[in-house]
N, C-alpha and C. Protein backbone atom coordinates (compact mmCIF):
# COMPACT_ATOMS: atom_id res chain seq x y z
N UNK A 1 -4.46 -0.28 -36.44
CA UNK A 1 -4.62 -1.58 -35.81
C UNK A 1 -3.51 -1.82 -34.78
N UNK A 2 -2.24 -1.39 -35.16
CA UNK A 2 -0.97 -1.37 -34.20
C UNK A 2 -1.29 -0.99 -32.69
N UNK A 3 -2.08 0.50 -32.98
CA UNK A 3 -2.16 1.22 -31.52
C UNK A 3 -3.38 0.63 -30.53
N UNK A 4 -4.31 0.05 -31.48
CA UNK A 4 -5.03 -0.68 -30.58
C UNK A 4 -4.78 -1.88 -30.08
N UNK A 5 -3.86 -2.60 -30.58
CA UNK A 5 -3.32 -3.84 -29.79
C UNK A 5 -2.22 -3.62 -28.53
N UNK A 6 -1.87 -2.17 -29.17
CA UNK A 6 -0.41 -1.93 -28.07
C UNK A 6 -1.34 -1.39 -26.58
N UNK A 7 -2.74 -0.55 -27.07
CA UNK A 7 -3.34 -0.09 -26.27
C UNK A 7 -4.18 -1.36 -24.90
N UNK A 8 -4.78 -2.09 -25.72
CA UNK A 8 -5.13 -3.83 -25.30
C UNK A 8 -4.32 -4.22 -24.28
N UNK A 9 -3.01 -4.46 -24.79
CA UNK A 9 -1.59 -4.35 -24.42
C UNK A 9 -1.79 -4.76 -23.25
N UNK A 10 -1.36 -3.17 -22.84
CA UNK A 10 -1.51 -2.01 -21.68
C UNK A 10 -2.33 -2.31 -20.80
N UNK A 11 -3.94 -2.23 -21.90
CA UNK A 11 -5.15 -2.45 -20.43
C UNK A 11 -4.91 -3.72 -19.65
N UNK A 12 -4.62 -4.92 -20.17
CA UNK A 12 -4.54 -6.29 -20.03
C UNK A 12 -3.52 -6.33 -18.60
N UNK A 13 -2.26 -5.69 -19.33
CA UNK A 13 -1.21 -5.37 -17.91
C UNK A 13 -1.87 -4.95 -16.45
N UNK A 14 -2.66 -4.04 -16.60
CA UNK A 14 -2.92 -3.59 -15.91
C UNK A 14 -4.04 -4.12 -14.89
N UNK A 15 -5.04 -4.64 -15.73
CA UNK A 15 -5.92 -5.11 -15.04
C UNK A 15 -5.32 -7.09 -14.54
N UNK A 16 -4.37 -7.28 -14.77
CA UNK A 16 -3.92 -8.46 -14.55
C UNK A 16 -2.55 -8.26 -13.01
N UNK A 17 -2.50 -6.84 -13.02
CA UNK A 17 -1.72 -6.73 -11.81
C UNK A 17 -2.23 -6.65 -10.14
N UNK A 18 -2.25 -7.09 -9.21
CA UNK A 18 -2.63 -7.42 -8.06
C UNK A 18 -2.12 -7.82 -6.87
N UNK A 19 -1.15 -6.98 -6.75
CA UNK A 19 -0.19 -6.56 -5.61
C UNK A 19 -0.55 -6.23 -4.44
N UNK A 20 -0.72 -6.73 -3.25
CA UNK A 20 -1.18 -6.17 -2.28
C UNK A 20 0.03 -5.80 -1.30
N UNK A 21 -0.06 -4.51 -0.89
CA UNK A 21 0.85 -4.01 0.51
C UNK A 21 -0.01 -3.57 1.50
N UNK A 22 0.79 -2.58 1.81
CA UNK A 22 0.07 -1.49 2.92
C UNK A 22 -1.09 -0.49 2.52
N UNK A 23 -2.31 -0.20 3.12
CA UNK A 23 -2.58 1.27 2.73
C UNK A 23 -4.04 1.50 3.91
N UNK A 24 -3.76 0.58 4.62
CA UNK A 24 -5.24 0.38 5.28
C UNK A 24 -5.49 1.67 6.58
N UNK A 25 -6.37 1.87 6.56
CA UNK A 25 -7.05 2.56 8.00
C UNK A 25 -6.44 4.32 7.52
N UNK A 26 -5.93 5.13 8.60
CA UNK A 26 -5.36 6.28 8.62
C UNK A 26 -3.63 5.81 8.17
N UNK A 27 -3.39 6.42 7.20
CA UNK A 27 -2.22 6.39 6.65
C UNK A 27 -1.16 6.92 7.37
N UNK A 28 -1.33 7.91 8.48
CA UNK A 28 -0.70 8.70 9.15
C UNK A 28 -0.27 7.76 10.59
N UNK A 29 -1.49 6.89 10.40
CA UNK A 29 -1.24 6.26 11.94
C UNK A 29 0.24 5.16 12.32
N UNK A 30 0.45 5.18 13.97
CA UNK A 30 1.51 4.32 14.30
C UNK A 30 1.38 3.09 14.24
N UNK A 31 2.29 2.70 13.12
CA UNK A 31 2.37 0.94 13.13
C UNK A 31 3.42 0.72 13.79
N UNK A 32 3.16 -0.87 13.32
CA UNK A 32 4.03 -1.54 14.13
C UNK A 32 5.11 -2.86 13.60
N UNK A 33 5.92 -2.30 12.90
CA UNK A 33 6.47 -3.73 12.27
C UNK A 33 6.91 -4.39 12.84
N UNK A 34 6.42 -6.19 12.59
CA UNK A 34 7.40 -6.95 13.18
C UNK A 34 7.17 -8.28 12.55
N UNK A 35 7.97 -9.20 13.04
CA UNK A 35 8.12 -10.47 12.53
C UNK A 35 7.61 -11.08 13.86
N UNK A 36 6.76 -12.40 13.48
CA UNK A 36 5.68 -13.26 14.05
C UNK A 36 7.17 -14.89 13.61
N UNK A 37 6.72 -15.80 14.45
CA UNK A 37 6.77 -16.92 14.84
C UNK A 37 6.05 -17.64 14.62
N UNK A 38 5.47 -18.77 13.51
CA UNK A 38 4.27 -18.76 13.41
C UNK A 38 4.42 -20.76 14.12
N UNK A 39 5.51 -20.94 14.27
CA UNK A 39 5.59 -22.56 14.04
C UNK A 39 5.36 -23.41 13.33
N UNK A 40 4.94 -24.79 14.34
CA UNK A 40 4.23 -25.78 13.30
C UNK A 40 2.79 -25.67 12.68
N UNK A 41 1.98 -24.61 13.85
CA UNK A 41 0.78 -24.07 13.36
C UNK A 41 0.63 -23.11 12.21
N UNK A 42 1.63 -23.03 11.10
CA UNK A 42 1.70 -21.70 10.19
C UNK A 42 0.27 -21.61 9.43
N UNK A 43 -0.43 -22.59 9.21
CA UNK A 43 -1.72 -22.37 8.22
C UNK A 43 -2.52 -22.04 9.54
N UNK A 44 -2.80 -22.49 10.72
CA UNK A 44 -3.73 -21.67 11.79
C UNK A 44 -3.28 -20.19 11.79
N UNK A 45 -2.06 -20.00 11.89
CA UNK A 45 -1.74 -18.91 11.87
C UNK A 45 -1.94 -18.14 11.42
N UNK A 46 -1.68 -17.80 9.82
CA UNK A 46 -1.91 -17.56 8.63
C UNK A 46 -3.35 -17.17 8.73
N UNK A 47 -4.43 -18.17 9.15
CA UNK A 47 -5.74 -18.15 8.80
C UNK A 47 -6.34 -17.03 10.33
N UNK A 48 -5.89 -16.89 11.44
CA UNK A 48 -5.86 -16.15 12.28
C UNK A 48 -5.69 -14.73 11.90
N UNK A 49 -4.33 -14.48 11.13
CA UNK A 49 -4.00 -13.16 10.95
C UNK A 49 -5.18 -12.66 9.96
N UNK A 50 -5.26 -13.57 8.65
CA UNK A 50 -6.36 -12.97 8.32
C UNK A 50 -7.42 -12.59 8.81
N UNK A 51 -8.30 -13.38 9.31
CA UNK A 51 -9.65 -13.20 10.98
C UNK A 51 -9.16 -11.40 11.19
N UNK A 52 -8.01 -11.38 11.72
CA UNK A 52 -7.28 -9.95 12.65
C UNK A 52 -7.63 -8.83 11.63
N UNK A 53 -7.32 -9.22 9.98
CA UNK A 53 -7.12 -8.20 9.32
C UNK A 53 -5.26 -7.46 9.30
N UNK A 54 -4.51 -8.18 9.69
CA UNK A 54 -3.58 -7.80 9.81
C UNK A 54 -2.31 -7.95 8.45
N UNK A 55 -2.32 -6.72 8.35
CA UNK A 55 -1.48 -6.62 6.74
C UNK A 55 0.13 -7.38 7.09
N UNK A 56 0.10 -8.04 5.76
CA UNK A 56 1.78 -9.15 5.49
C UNK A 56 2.29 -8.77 4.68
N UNK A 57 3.22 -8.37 5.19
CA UNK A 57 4.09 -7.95 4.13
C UNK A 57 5.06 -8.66 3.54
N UNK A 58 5.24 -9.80 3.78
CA UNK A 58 6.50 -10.99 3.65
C UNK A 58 6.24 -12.38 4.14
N UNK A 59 6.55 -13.44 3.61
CA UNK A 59 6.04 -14.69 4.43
C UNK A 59 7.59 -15.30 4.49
N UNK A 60 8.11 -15.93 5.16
CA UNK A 60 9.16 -17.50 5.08
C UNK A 60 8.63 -18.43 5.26
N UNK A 61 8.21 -19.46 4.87
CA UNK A 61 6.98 -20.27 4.76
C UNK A 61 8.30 -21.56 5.94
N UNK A 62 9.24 -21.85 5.24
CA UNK A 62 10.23 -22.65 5.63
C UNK A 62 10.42 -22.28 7.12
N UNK A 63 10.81 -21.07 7.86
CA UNK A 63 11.09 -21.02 9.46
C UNK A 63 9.93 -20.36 9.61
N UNK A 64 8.79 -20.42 9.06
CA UNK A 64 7.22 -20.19 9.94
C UNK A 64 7.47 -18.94 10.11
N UNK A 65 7.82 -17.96 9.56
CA UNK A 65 8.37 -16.16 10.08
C UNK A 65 7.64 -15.58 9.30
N UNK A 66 6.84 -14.59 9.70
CA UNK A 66 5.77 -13.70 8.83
C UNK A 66 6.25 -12.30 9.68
N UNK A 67 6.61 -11.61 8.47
CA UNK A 67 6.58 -10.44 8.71
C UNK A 67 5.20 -9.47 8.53
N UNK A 68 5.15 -8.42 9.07
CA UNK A 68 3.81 -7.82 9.27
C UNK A 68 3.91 -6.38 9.55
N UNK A 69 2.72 -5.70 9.80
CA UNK A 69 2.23 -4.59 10.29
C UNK A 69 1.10 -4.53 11.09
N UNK A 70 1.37 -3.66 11.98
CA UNK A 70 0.43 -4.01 13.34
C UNK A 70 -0.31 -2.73 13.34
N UNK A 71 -1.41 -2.62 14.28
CA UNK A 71 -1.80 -1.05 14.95
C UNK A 71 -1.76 -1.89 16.12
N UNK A 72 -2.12 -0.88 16.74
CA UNK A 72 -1.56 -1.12 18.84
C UNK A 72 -2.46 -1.99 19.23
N UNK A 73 -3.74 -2.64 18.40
CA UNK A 73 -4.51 -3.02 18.86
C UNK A 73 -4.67 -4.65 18.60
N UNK A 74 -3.99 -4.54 17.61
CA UNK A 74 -3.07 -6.11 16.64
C UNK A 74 -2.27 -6.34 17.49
N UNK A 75 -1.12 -5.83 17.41
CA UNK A 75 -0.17 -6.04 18.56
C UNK A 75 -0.10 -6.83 19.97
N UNK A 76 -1.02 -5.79 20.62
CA UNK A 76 -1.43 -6.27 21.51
C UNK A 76 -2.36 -7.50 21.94
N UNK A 77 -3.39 -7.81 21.02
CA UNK A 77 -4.45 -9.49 20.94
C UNK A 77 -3.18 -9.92 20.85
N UNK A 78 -1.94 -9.78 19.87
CA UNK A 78 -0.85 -11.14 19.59
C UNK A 78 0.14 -11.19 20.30
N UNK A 79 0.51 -10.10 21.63
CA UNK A 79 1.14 -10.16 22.28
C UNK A 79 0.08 -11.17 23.96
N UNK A 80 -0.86 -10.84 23.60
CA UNK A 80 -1.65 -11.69 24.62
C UNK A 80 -1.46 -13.02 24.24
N UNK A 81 -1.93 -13.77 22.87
CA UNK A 81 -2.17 -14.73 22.49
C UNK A 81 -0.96 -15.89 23.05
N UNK A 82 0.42 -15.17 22.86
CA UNK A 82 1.82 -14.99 23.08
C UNK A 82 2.47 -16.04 21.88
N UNK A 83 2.14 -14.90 20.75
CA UNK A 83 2.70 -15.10 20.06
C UNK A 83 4.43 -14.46 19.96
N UNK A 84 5.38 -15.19 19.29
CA UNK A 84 6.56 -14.71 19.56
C UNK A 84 6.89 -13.71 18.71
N UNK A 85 7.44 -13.04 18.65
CA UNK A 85 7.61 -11.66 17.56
C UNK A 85 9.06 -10.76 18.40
N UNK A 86 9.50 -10.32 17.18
CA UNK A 86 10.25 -9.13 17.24
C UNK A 86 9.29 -7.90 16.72
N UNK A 87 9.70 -6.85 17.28
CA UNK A 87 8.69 -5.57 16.60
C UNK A 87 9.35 -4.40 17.15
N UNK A 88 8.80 -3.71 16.15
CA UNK A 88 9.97 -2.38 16.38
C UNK A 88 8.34 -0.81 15.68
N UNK A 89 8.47 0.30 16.77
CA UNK A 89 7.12 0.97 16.45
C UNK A 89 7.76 2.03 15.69
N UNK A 90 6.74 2.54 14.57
CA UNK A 90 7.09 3.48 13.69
C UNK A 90 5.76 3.97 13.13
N UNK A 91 6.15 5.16 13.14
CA UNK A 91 5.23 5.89 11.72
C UNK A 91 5.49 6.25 10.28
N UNK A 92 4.46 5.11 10.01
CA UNK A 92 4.26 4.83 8.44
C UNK A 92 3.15 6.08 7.48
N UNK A 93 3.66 6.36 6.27
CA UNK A 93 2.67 6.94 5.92
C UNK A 93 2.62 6.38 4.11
N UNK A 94 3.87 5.41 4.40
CA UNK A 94 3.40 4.29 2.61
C UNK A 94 4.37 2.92 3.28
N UNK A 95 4.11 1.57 2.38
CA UNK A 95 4.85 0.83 2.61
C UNK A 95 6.20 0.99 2.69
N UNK A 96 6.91 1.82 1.27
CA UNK A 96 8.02 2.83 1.31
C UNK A 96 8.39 3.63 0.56
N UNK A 97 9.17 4.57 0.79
CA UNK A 97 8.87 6.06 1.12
C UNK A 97 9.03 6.34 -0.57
N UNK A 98 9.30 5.53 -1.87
CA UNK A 98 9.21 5.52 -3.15
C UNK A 98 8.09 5.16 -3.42
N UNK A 99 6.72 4.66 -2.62
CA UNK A 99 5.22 4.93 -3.46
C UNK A 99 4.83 5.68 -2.91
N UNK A 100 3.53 6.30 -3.33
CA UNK A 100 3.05 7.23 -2.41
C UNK A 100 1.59 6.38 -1.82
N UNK A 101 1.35 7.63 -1.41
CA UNK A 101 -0.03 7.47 -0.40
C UNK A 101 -1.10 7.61 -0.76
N UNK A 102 -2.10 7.37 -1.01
CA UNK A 102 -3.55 8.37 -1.48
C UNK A 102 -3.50 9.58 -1.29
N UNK A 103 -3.29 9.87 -0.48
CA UNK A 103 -3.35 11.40 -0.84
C UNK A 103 -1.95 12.27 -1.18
N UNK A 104 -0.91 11.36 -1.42
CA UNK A 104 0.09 11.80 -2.73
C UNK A 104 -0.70 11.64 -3.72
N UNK A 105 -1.71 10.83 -3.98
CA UNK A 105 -1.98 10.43 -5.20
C UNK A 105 -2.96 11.23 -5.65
N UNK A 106 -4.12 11.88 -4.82
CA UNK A 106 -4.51 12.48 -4.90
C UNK A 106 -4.31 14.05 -5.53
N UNK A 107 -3.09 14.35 -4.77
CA UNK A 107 -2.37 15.75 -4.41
C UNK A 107 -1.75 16.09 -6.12
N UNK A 108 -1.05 14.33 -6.77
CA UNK A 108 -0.81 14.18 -8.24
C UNK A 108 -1.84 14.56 -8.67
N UNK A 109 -2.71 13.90 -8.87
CA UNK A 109 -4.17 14.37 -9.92
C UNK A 109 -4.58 15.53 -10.16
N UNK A 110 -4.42 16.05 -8.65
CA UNK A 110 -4.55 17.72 -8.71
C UNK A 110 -3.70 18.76 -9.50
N UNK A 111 -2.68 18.55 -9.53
CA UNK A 111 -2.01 19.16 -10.17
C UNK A 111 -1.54 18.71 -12.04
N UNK A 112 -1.97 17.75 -11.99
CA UNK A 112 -1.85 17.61 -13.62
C UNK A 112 -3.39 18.32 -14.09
N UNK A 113 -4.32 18.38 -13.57
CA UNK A 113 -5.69 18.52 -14.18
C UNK A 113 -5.22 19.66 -14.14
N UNK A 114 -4.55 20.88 -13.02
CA UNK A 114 -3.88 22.35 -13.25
C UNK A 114 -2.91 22.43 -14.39
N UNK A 115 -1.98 21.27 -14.18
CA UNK A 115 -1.27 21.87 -15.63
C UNK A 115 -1.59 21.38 -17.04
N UNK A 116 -2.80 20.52 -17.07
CA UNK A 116 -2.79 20.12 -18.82
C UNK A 116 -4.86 20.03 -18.40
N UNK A 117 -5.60 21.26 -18.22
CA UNK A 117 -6.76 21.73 -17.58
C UNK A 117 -7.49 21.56 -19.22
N UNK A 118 -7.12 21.85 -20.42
CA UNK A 118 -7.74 20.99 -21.85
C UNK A 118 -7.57 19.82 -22.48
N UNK A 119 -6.74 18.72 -21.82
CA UNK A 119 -7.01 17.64 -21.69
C UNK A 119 -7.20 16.86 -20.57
N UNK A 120 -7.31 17.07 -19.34
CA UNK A 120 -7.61 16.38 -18.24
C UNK A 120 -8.45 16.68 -17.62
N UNK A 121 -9.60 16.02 -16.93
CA UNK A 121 -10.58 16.61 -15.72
C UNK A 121 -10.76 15.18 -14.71
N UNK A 122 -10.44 15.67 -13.46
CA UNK A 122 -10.41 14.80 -12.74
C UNK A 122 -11.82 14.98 -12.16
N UNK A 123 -12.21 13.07 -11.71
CA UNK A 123 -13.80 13.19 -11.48
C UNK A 123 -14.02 11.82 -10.42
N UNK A 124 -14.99 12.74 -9.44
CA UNK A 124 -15.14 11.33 -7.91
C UNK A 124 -16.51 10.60 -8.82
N UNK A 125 -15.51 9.11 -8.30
CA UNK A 125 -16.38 8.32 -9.09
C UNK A 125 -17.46 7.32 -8.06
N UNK A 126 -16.81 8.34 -6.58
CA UNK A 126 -17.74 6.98 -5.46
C UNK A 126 -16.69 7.48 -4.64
N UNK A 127 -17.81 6.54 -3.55
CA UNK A 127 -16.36 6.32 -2.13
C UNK A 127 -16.27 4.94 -1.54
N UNK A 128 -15.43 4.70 -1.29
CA UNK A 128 -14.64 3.38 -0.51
C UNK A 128 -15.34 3.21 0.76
N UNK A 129 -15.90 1.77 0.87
CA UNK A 129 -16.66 1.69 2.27
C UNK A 129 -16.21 2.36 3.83
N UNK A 130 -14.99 2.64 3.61
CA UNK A 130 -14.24 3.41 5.06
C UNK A 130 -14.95 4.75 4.60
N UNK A 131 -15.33 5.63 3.66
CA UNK A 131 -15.50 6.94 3.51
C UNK A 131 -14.64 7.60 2.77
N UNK A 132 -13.47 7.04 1.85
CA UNK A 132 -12.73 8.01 0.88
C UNK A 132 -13.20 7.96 -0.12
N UNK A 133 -13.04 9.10 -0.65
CA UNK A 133 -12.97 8.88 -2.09
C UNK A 133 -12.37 8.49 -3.25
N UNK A 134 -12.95 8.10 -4.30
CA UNK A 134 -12.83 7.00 -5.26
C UNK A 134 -12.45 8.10 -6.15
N UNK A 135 -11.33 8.42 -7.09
CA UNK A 135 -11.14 9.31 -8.11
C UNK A 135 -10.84 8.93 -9.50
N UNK A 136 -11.47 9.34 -10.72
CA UNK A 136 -10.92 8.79 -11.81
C UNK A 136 -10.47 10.42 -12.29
N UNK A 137 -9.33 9.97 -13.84
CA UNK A 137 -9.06 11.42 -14.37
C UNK A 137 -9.28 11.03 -15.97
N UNK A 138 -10.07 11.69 -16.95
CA UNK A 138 -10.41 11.77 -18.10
C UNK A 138 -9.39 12.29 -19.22
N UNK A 139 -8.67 11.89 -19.95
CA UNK A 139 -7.94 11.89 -20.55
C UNK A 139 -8.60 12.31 -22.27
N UNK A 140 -8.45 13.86 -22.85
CA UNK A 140 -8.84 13.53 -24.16
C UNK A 140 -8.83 14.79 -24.65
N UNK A 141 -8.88 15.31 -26.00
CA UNK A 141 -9.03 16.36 -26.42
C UNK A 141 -10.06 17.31 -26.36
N UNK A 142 -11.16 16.62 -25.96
CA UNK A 142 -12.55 16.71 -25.58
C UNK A 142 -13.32 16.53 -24.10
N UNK A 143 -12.73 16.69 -23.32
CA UNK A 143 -12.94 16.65 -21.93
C UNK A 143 -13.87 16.73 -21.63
N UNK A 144 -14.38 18.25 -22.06
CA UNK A 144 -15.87 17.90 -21.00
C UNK A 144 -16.93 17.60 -21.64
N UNK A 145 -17.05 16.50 -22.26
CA UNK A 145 -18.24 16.52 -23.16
C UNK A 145 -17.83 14.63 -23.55
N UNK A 146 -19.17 13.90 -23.31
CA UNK A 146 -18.72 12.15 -23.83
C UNK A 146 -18.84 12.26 -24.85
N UNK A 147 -17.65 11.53 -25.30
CA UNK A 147 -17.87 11.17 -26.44
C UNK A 147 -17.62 9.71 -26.99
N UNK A 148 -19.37 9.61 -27.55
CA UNK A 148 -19.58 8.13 -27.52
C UNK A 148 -19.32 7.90 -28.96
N UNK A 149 -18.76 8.96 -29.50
CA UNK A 149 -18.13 8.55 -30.83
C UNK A 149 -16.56 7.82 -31.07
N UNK A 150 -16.19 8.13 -29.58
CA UNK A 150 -14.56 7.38 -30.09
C UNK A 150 -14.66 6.24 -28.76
N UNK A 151 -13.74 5.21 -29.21
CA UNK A 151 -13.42 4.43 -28.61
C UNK A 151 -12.89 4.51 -26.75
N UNK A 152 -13.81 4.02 -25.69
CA UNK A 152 -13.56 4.64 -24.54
C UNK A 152 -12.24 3.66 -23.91
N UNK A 153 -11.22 4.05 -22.97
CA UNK A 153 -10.36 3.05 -22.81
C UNK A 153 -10.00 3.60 -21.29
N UNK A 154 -10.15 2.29 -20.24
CA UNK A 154 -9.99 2.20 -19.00
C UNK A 154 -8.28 1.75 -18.52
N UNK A 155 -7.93 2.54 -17.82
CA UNK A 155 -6.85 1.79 -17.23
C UNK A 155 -7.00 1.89 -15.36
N UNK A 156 -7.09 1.06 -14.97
CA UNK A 156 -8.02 0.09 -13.85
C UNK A 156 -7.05 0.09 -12.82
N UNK A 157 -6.71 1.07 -11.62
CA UNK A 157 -5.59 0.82 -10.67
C UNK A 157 -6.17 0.52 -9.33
N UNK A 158 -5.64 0.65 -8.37
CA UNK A 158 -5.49 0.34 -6.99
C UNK A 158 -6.83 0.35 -6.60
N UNK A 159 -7.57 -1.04 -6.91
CA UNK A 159 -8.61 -1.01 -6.68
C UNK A 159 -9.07 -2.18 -5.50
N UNK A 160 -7.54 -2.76 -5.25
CA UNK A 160 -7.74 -3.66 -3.38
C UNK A 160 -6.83 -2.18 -2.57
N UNK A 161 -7.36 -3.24 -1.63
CA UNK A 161 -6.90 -1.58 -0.32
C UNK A 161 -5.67 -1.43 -0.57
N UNK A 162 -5.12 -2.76 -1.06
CA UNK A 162 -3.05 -2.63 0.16
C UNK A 162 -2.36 -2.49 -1.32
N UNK A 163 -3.05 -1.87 -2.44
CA UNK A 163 -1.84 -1.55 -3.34
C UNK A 163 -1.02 -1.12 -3.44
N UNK A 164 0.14 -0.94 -3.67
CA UNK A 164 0.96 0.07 -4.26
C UNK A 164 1.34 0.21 -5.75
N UNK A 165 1.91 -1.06 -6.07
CA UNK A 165 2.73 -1.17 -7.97
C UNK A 165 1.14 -0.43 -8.84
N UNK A 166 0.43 -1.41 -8.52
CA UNK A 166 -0.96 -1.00 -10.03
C UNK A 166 -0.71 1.09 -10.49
N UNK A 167 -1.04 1.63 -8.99
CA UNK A 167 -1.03 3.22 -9.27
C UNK A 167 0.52 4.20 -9.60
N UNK A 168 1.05 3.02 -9.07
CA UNK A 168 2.27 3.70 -9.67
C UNK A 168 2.12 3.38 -11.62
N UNK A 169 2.07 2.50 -11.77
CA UNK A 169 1.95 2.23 -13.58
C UNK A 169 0.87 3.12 -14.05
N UNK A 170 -0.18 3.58 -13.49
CA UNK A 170 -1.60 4.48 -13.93
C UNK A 170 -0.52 5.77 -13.53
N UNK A 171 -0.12 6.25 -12.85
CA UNK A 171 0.68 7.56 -12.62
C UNK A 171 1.38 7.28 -14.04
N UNK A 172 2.38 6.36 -14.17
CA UNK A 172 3.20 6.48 -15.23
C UNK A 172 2.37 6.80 -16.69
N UNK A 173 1.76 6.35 -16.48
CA UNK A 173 0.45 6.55 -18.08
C UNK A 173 0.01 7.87 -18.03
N UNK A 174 -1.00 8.31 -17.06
CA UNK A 174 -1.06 9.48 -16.50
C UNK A 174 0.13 10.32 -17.45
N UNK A 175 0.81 10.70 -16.78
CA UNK A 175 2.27 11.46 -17.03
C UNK A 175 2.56 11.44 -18.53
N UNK A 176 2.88 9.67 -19.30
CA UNK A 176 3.31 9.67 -20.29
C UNK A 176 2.31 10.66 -21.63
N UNK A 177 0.88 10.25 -21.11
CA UNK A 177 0.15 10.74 -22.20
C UNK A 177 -0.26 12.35 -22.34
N UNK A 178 -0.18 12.96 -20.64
CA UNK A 178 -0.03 14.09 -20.67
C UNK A 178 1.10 15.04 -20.80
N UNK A 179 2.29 14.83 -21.03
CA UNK A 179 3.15 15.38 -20.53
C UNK A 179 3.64 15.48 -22.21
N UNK A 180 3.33 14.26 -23.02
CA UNK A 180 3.65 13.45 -24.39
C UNK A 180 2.41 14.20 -25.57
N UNK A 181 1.62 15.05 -25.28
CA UNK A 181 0.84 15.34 -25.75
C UNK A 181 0.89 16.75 -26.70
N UNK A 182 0.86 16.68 -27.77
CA UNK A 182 0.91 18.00 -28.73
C UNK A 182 2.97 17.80 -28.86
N UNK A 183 3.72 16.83 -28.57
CA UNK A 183 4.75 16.52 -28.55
C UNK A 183 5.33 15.31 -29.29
N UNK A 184 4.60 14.36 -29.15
CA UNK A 184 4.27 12.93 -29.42
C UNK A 184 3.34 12.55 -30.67
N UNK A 185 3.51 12.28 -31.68
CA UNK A 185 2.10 12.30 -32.78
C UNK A 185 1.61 10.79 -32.23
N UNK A 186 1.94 10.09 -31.94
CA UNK A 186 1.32 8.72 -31.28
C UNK A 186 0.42 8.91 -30.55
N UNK A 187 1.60 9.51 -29.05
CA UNK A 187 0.63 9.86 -28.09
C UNK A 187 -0.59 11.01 -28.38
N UNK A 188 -0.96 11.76 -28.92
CA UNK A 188 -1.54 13.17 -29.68
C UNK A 188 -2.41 12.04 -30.40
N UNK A 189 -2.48 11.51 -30.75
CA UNK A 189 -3.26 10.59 -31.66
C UNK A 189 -3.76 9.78 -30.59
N UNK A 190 -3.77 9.01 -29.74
CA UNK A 190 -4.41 8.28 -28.87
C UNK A 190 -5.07 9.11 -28.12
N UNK A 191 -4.66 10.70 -27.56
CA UNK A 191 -5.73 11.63 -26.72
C UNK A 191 -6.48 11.76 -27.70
N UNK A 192 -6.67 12.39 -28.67
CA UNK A 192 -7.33 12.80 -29.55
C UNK A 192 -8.55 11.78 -30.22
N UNK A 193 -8.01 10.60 -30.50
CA UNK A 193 -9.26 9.75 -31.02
C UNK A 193 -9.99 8.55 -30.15
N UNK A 194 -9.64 8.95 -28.84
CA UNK A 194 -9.96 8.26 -27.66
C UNK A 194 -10.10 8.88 -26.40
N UNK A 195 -11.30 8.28 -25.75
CA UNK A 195 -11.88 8.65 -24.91
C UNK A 195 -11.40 7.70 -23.24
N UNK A 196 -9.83 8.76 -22.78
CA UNK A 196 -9.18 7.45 -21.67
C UNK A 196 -9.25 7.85 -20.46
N UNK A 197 -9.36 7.12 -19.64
CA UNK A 197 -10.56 7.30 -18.30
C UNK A 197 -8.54 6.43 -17.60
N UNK A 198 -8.96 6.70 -16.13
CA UNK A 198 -7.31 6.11 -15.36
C UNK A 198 -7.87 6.09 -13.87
């Protein structure tokens, strides 16, 4: 009864986290950080950038200052509009350089399903209206085969565009249960009599 409440826990955390950053369009591409001016208009503002699609990374609600991320094409409508801004151009490939990217994240998956290949199988579960793919990884003693005899258990990550925190905590699980496995009688006991999907 312990491990299923601690497990509950867990899912609850997880699906209650909703962090939005960076992660939109080509990951590779040149942004543009900068801080906006927003004035006395900050809720037009505000309600504009959204319209744009333009990712925030920071608000000062008090001196109307929104920090941001641009592509050249943002930029530029808000350099027409004449809006005031500082901005400075860079290439981004995560919000920063301690989360990763999708396809760090990806590149992870790959290689745990190589090193723990009898308890893990990684599996496309769909694709994302831009065209990526959607990946889950199966967690269990029993991999390739459902089993609708044990209890199935979801842990639910980066499922808005601009995440970062949610997949870092599913990496950490990831890791703990594989890495913890035939090592751990807890963890060895939760692969084993459960069927965990990430």
């Amino acid at each position: 009864m312990e491990r299923f409440h601690l497990m509950t826990g867990i899912i609850v955390l997880l699906l209650s986290l909703n962090i939005s950053v960076f992660a939109h369009g080509n990951s590779n591409s040149e942004k543009i950080e900068a801080t906006l001016y927003l004035g006395n208009n900050y809720s037009q503002g505000m309600q504009k950038l959204r319209q744009m699609e333009v990712d925030v990374a920071g608000v000062n609600i008090k001196k109307s200052l929104v920090d941001v991320l641009l592509n050249s094409r943002q930029y530029q409508a808000l350099k027409e509009m004449g809006v005031p801004m500082q901005a400075k151009m860079q290439t981004r490939s995560a919000p920063d350089s301690n989360y990763k990217t999708s396809e760090e994240i990806q590149d992870f998956l790959r290689d745990i399903e190589k090193r723990f290949p009898t308890i893990t199988a990684m599996v496309k579960i769909g694709q994302s209206v831009r065209g990526k793919d959607i990946w889950a990884i199966k967690i269990s003693d029993n991999v390739s085969r459902k089993e609708i005899d044990e209890p199935a258990i979801l842990f639910n990550s980066m499922h808005h565009a601009r995440e970062v925190m949610t997949p870092e905590v599913a990496i950490d699980i990831i890791e703990t249960l594989t890495s913890g496995y035939g090592k751990d009688q807890t963890i060895t006991n939760w692969v084993n009599h459960n069927e965990i999907w990430v």
